[in-house]
N, C-alpha and C. Protein backbone atom coordinates (compact mmCIF):
# COMPACT_ATOMS: atom_id res chain seq x y z
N UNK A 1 124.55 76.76 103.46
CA UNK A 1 123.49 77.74 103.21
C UNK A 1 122.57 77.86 104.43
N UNK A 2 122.33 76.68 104.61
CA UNK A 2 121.24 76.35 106.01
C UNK A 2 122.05 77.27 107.14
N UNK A 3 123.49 77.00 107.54
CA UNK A 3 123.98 78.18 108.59
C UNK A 3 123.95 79.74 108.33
N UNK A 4 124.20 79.98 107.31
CA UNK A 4 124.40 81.31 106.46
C UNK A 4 122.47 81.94 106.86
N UNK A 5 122.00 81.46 106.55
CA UNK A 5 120.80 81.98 106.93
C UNK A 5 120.28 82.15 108.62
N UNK A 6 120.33 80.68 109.06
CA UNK A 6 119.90 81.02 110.61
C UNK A 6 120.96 82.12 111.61
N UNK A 7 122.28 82.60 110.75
CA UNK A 7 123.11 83.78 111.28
C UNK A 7 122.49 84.88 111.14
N UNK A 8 122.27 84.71 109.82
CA UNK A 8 121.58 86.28 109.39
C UNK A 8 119.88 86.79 110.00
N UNK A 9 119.58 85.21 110.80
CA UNK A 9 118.12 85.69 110.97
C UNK A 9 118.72 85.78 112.72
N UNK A 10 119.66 85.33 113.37
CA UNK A 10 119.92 85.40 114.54
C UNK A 10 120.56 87.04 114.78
N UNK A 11 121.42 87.60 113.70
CA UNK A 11 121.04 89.07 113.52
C UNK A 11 120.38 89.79 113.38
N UNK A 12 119.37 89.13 112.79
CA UNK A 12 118.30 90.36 112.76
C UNK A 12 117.56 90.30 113.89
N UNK A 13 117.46 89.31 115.07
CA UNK A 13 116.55 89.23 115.92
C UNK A 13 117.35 90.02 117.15
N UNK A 14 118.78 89.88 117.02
CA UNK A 14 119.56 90.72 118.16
C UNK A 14 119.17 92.01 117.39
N UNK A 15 119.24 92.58 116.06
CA UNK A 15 119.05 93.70 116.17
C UNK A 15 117.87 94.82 116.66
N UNK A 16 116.32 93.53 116.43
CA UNK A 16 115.36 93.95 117.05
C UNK A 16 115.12 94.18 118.62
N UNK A 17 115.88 93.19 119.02
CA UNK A 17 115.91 93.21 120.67
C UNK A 17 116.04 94.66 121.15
N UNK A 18 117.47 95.18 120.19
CA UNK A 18 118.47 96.57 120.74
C UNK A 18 117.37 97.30 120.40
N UNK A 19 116.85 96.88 119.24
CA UNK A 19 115.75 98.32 119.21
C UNK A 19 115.18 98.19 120.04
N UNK A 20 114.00 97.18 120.23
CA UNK A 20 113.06 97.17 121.16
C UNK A 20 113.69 97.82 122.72
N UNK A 21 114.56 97.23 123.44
CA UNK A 21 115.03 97.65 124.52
C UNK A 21 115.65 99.62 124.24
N UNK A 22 116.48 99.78 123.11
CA UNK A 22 115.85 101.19 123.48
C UNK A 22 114.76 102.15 123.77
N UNK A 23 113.95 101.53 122.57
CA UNK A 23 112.38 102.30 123.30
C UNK A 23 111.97 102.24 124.65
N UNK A 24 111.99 100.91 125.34
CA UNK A 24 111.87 100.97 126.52
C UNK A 24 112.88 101.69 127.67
N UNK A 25 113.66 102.62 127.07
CA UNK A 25 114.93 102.94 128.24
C UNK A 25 114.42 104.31 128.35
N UNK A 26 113.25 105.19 128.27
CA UNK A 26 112.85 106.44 128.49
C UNK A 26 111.88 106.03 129.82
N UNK A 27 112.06 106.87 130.91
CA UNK A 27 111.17 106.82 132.07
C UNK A 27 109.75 106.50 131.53
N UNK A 28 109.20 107.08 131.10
CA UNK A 28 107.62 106.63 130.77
C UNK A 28 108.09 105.50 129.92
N UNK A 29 108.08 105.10 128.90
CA UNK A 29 108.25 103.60 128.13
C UNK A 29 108.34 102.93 129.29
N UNK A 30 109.26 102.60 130.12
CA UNK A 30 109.67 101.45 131.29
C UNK A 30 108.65 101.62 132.07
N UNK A 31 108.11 102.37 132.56
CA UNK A 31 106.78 102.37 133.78
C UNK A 31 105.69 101.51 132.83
N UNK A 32 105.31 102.26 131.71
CA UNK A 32 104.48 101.50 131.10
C UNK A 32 104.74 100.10 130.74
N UNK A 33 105.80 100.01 130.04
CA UNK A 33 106.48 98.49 129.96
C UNK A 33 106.14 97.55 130.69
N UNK A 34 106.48 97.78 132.05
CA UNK A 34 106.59 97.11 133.12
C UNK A 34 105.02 96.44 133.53
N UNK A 35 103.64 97.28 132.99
CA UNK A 35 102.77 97.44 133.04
C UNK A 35 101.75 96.53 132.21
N UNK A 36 102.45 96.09 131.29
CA UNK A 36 101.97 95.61 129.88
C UNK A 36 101.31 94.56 130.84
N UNK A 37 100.04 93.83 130.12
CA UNK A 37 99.65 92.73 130.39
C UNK A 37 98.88 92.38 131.69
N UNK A 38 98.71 93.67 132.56
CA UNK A 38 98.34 94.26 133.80
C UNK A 38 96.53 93.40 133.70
N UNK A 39 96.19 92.86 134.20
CA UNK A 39 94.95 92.69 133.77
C UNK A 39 93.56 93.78 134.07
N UNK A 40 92.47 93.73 133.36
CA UNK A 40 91.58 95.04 134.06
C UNK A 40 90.94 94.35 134.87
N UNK A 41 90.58 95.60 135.67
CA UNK A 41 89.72 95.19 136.89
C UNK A 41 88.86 96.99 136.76
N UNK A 42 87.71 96.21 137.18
CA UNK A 42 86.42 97.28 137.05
C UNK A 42 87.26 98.41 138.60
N UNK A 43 87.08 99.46 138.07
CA UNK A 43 87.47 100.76 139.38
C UNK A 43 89.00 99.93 139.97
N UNK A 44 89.70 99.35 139.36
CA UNK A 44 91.17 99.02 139.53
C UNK A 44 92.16 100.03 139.79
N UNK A 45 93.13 100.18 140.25
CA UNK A 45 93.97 101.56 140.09
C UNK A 45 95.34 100.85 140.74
N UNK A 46 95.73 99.37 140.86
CA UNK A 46 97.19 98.85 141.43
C UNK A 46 97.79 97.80 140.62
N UNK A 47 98.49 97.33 140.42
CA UNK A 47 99.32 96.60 139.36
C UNK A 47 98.85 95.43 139.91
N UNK A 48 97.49 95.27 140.76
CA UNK A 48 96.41 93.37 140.63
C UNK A 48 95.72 93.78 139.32
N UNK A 49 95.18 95.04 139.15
CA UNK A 49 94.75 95.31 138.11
C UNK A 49 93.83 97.01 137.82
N UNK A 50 93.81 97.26 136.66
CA UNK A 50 93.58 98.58 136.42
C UNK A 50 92.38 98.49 135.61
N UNK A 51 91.42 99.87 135.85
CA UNK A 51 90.60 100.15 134.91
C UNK A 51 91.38 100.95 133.96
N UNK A 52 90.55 102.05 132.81
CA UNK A 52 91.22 102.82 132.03
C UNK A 52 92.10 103.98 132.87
N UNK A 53 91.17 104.60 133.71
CA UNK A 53 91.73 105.80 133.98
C UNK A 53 92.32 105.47 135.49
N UNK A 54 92.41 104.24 136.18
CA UNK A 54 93.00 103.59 137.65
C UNK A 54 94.55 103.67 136.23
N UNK A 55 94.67 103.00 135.47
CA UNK A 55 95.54 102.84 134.34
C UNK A 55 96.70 104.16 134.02
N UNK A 56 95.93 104.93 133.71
CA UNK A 56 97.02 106.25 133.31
C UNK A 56 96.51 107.51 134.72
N UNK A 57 96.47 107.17 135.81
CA UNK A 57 96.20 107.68 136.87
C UNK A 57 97.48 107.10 137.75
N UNK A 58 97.45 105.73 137.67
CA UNK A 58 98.70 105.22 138.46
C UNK A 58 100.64 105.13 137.59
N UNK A 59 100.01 105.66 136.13
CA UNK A 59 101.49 105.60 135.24
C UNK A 59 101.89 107.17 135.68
N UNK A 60 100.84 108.51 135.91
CA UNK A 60 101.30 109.45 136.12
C UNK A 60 101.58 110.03 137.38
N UNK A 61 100.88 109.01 138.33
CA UNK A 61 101.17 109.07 139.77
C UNK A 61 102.66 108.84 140.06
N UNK A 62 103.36 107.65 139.19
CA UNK A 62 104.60 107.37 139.44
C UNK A 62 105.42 108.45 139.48
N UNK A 63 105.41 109.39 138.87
CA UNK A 63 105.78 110.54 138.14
C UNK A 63 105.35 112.14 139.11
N UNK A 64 104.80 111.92 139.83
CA UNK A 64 104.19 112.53 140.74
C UNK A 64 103.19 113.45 140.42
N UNK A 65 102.71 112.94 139.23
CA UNK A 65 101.37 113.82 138.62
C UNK A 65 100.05 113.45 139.43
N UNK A 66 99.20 114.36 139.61
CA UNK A 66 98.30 113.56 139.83
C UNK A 66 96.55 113.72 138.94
N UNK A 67 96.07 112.86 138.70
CA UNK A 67 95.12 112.84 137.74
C UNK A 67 94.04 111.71 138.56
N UNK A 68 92.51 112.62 138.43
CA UNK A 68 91.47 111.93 139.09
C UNK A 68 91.51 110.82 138.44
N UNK A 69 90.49 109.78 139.18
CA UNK A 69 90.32 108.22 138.74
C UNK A 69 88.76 108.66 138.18
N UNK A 70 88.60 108.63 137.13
CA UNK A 70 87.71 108.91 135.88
C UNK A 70 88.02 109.98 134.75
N UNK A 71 87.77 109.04 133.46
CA UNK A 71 87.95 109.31 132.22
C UNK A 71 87.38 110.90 132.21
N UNK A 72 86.22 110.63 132.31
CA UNK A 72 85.44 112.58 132.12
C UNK A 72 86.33 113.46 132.94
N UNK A 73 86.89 113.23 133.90
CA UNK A 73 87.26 113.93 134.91
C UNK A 73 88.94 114.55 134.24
N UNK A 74 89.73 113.33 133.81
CA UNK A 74 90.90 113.69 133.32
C UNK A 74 90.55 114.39 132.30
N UNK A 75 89.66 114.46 131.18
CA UNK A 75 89.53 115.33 129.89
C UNK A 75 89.46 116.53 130.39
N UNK A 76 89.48 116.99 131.95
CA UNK A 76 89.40 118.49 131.94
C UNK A 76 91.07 119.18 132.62
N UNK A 77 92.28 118.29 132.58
CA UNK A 77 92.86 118.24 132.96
C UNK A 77 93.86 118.91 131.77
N UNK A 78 94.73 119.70 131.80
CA UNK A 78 95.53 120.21 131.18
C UNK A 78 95.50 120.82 129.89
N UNK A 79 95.29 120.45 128.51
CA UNK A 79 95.16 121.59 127.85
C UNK A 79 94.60 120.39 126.41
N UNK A 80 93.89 121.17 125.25
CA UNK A 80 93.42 119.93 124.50
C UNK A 80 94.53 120.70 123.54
N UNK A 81 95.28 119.41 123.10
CA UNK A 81 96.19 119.23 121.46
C UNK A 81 94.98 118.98 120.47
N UNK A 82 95.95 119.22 119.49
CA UNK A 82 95.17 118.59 117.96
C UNK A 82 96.10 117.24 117.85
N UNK A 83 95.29 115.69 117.23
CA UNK A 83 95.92 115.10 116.79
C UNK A 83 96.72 114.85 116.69
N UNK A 84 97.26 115.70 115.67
CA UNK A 84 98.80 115.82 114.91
C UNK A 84 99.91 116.08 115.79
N UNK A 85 99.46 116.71 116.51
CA UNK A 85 100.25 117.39 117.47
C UNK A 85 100.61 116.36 118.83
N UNK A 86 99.86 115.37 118.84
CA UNK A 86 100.23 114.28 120.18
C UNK A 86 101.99 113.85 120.24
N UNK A 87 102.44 113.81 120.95
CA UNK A 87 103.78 113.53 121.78
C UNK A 87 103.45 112.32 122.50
N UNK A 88 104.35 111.58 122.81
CA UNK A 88 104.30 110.60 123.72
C UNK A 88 104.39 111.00 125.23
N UNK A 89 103.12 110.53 126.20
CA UNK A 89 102.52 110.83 127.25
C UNK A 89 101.36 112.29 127.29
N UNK A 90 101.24 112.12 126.22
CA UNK A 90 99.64 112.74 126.11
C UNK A 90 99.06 111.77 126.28
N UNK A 91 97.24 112.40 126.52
CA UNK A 91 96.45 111.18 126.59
C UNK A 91 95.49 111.59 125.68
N UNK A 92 94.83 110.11 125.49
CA UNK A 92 94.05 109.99 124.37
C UNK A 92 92.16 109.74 124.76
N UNK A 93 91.24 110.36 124.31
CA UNK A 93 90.24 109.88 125.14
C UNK A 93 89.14 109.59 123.82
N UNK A 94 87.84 108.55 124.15
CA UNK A 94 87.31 107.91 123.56
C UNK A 94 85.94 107.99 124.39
N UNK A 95 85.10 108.23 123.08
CA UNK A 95 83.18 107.76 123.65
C UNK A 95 83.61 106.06 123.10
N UNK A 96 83.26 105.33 124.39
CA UNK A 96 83.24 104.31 124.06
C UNK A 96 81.76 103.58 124.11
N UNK A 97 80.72 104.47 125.52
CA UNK A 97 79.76 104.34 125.39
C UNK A 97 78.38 105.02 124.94
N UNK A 98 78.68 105.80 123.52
CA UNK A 98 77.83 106.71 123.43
C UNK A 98 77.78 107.62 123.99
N UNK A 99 77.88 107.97 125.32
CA UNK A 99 77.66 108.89 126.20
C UNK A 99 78.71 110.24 126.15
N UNK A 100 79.81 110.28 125.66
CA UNK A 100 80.50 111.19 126.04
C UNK A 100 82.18 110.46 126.25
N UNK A 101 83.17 111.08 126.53
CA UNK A 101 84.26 110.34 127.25
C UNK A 101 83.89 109.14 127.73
N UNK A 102 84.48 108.23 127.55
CA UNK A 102 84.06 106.99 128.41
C UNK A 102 85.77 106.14 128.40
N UNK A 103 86.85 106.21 127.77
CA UNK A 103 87.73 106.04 127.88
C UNK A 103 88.99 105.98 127.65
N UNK A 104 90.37 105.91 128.17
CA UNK A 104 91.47 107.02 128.18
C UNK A 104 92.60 105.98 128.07
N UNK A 105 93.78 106.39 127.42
CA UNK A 105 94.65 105.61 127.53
C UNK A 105 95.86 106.70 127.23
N UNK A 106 96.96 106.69 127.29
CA UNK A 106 98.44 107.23 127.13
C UNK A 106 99.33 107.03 125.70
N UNK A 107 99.24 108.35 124.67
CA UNK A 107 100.03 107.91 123.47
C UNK A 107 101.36 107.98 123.67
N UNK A 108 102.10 106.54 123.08
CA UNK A 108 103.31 106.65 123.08
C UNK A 108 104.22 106.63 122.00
N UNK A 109 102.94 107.08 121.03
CA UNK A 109 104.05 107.58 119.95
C UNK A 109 103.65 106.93 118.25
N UNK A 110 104.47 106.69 117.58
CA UNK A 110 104.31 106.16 116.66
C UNK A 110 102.46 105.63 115.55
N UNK A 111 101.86 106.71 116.52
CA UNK A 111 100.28 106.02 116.00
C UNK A 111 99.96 105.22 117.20
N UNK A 112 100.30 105.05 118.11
CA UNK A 112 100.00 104.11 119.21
C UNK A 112 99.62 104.86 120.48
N UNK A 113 98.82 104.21 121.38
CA UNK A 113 98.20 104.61 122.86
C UNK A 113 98.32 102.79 123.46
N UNK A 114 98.73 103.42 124.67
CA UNK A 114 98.96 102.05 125.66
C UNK A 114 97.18 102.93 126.44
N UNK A 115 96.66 101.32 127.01
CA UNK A 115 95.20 101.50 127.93
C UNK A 115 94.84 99.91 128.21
N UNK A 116 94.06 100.23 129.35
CA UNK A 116 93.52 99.06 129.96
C UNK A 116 92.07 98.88 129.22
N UNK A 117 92.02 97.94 128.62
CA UNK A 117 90.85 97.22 127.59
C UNK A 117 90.12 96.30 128.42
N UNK A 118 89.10 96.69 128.98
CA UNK A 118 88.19 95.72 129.14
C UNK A 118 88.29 93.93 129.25
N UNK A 119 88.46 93.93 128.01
CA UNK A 119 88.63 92.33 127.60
C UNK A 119 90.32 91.87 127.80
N UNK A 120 91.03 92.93 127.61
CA UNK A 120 92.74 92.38 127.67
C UNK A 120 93.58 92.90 128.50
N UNK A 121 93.02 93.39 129.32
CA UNK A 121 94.01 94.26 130.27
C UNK A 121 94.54 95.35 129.52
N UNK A 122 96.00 96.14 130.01
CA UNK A 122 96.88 96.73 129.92
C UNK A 122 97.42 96.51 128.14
N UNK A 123 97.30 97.25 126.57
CA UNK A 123 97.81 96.37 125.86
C UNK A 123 98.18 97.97 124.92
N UNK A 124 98.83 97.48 123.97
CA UNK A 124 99.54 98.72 122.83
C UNK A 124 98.35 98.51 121.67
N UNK A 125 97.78 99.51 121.60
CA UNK A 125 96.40 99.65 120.20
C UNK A 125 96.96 101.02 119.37
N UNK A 126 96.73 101.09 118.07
CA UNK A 126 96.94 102.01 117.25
C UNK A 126 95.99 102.42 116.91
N UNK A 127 96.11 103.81 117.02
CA UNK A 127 94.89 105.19 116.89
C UNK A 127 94.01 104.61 115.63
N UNK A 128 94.78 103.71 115.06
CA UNK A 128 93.93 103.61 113.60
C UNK A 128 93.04 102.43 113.47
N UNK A 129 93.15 101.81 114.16
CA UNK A 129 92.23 100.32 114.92
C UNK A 129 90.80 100.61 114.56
N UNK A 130 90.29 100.36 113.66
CA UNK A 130 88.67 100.82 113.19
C UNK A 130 88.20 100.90 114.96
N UNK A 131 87.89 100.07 115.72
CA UNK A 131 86.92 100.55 116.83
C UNK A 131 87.84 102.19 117.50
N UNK A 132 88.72 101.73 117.58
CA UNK A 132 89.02 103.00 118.21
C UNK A 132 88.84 104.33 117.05
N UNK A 133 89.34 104.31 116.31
CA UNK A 133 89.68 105.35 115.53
C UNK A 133 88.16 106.34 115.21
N UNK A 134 86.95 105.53 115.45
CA UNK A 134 85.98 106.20 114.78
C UNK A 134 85.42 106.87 116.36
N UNK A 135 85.99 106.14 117.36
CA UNK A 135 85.17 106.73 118.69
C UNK A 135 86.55 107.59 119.15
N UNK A 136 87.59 108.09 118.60
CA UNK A 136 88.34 108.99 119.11
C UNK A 136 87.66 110.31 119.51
N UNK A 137 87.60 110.98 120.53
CA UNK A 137 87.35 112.57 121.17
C UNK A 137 88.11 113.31 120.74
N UNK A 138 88.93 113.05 121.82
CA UNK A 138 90.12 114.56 122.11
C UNK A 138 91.64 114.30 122.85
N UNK A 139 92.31 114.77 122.59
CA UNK A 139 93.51 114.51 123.68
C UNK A 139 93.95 115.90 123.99
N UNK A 140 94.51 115.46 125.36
CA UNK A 140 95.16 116.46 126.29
C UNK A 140 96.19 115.99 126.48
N UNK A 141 97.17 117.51 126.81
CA UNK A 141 98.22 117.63 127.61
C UNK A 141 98.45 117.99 128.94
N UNK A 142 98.98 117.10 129.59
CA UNK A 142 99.30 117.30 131.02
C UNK A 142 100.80 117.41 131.51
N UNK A 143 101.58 116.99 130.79
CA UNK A 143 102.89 117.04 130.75
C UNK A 143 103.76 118.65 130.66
N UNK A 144 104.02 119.27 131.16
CA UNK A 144 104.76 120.35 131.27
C UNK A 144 105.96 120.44 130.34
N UNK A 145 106.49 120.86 129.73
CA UNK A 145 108.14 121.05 129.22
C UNK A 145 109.05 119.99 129.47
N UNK A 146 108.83 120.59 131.04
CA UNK A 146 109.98 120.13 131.95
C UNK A 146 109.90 118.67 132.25
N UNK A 147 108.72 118.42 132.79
CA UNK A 147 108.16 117.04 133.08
C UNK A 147 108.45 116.32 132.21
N UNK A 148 107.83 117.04 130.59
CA UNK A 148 107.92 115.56 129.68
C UNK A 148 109.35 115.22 129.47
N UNK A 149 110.19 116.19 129.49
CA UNK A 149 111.65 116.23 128.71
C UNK A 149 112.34 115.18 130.00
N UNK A 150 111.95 115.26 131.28
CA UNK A 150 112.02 113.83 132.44
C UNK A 150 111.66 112.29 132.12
N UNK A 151 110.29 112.58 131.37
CA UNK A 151 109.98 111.30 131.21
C UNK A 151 110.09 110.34 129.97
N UNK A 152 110.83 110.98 129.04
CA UNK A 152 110.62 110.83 127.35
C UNK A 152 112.41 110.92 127.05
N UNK A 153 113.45 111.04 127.84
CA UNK A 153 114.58 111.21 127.59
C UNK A 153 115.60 109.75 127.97
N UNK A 154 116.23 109.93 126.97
CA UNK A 154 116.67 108.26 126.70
C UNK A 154 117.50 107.70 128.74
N UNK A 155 116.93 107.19 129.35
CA UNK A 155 117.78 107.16 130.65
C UNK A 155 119.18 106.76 130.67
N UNK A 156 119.97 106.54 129.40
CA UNK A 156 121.23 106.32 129.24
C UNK A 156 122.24 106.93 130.31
């Protein structure tokens, strides 16, 4: 019984792997991937470390986009979605300090935005995260057709 089980749990962990590693096989997933755990650094913008918008400034640079290094600055950048409507590599923006925009991160889907956090670096948070969710703004699109269907397509 004792083998019969640690098989079936050694399957299920190869099967998560395959998943997990497909998500990561789309050009944007792997840039970001690669990214995870990045630590922040105040006005950062290089893989020693990133602020929010050094953060999704240098994921769309890869890509040959280019997007200023500040949060206010990217919210005027491409076109505002509704919610519902977010795709993976939209971005997501947040009053974090009262003030207005204060910070930005990249949705990749599922209820989720990858961003450089202050306290944790580079990390995967879901739109629904009480702090975030109540200081959500607005999101934009910057991604073109063409572009996204480059960066979001399985690299198989």
């Amino acid at each position: 019984m004792k083998k019969a089980v640690v098989f079936v749990f050694s399957l299920v962990v190869l099967f998560m792997a395959q998943a997990g590693s497909a998500f990561a096989e789309t050009p944007l997933n792997k840039t970001i991937g690669d990214l995870m755990g990045t630590p922040y650094k105040w006005a950062g913008t290089t893989t020693s470390g990133f602020d929010c918008s050094g953060f999704t400034s240098y994921v769309f640079g890869q890509f040959g986009i280019d997007l200023p290094h500040s949060s206010k600055e990217q919210d005027t950048k491409g076109y505002w979605i509704q919610k519902e409507d977010l795709r993976p590599g939209d971005l997501v923006f947040f009053n974090t300090d009262g003030k207005g925009v204060s910070h930005v991160g990249i949705y990749v889907g599922d209820g989720n935005f990858v961003h450089s956090a202050t306290d944790k670096g580079v990390i995967k948070t879901s739109l629904d995260d009480s702090y975030y969710k109540k200081r959500y703004v607005a999101a934009r699109r910057v991604l073109w057709d063409e572009i996204y269907t480059q960066m979001t397509t399985d690299a198989k």
